[in-house]
Protein backbone atom coordinates (compact mmCIF):
# COMPACT_ATOMS: atom_id res chain seq x y z
CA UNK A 1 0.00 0.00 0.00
CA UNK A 2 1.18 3.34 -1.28
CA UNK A 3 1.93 5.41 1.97
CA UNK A 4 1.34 8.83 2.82
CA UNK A 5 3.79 10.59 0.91
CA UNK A 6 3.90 8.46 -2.11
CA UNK A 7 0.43 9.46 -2.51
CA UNK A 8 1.33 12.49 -2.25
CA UNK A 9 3.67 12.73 -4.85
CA UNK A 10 1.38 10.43 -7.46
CA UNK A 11 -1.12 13.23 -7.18
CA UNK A 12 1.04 15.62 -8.33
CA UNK A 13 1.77 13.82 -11.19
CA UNK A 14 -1.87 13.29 -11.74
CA UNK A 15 -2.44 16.52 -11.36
CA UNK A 16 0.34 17.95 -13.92
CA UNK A 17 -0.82 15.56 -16.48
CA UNK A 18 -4.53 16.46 -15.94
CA UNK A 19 -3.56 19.71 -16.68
CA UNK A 20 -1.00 18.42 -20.29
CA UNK A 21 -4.39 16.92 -21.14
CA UNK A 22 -6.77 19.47 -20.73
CA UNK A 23 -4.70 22.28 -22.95
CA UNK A 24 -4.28 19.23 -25.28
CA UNK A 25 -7.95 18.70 -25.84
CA UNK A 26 -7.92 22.40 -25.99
CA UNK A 27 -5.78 22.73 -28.85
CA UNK A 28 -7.17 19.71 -30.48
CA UNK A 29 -10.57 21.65 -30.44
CA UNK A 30 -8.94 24.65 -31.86
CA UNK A 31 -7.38 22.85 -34.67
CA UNK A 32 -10.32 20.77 -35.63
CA UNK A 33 -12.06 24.09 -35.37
CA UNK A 34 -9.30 26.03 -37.94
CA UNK A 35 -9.66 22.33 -40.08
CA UNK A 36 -13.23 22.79 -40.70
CA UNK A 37 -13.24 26.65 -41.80
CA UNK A 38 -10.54 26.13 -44.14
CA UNK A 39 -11.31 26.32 -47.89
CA UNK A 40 -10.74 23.10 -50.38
CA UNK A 41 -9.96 23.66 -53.69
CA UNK A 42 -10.27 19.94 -54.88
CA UNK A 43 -10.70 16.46 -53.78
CA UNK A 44 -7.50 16.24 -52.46
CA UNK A 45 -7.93 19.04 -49.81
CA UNK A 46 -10.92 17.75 -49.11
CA UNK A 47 -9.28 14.12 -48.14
CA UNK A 48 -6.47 15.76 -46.27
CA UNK A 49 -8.68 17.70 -43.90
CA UNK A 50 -10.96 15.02 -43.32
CA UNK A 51 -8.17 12.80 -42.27
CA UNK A 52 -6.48 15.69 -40.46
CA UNK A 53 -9.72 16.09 -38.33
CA UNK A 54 -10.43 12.70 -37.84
CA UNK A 55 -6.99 12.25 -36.30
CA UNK A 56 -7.42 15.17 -33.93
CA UNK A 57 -10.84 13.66 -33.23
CA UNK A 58 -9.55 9.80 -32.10
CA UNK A 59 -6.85 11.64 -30.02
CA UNK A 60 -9.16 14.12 -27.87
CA UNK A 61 -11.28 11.27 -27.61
CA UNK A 62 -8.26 8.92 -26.31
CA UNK A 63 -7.23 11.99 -23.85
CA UNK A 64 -10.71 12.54 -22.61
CA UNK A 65 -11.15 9.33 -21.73
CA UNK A 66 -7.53 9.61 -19.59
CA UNK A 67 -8.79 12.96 -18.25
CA UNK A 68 -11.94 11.13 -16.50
CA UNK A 69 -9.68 8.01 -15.13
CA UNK A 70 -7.27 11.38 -13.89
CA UNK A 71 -10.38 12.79 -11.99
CA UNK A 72 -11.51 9.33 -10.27
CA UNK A 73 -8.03 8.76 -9.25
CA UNK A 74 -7.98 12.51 -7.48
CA UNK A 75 -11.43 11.56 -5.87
CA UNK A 76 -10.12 8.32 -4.47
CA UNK A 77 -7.43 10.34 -3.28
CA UNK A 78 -9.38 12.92 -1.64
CA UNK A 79 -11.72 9.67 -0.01
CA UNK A 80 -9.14 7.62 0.79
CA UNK A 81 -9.59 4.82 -1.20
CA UNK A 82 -6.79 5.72 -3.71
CA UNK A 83 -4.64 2.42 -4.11
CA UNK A 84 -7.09 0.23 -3.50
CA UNK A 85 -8.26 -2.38 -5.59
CA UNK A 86 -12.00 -1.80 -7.49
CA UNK A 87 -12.52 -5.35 -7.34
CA UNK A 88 -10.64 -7.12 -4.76
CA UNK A 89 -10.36 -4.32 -2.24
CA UNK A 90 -6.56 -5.09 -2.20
CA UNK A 91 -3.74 -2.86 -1.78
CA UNK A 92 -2.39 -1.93 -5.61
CA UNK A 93 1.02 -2.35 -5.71
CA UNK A 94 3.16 1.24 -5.86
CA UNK A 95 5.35 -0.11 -9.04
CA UNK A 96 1.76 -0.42 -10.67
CA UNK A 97 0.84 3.63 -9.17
CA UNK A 98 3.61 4.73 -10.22
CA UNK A 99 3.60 2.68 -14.11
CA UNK A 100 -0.52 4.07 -14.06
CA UNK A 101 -1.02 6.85 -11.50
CA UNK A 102 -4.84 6.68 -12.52
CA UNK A 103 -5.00 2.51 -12.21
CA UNK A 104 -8.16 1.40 -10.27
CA UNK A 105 -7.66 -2.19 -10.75
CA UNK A 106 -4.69 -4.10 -9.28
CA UNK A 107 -2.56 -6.97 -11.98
CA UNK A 108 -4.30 -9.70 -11.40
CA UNK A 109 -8.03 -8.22 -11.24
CA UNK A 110 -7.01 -5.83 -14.29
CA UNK A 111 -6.15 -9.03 -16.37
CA UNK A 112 -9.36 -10.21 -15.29
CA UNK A 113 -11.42 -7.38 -16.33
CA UNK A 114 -9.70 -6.99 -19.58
CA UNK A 115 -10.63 -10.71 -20.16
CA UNK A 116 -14.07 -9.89 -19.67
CA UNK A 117 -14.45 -6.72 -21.30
């Protein structure tokens, strides 16, 4: 079990990524924004800003899904129940916190659950 002070620090690194992600998603919006009101000429424009939007779509979408794991993990934190286990109410191990600051699932539980998603 992560003590005090390890916890400590893990939030902070939650907490400065949480912030990478948000101006990410921010400037993802903003370019998908500049994508869309710029002019095509041909087919070919077209194709490339499609793609280029697309692209900038998949990753927001990747980083807001990180951004809400981020949150849980700082409201576990604030409850107390950061480090624990989801679905074995074990202790996760601080190699695994510190590999996945946002984890909610210890190893063997997490191979579960990715078996049965």
């Amino acid at each position: 079990m992560a003590n005090a002070k390890q916890i400590e620090e893990l939030k902070q690194v939650l907490l400065v990524r949480k912030e990478t992600i948000t101006n990410s998603i921010n400037d993802s919006r903003e370019s998908i924004n500049s994508l869309k009101n710029s002019e095509c000429n041909d087919e070919f424009d077209y194709a490339e800003v499609s793609s280029d939007s697309f692209k900038e779509g998949i990753i927001a979408n990747q980083q807001i899904k990180e951004l809400k794991e981020i949150e849980e993990a700082l409201k576990r934190i604030q409850v107390g129940t950061y480090g624990v286990c989801d679905m074995c109410d074990e202790s996760i191990a601080i190699g695994r916190l510190r590999a996945k600051p946002f984890a909610k699932f210890c190893t063997p539980c997490r191979e579960i659950y990715e078996v049965e998603k």
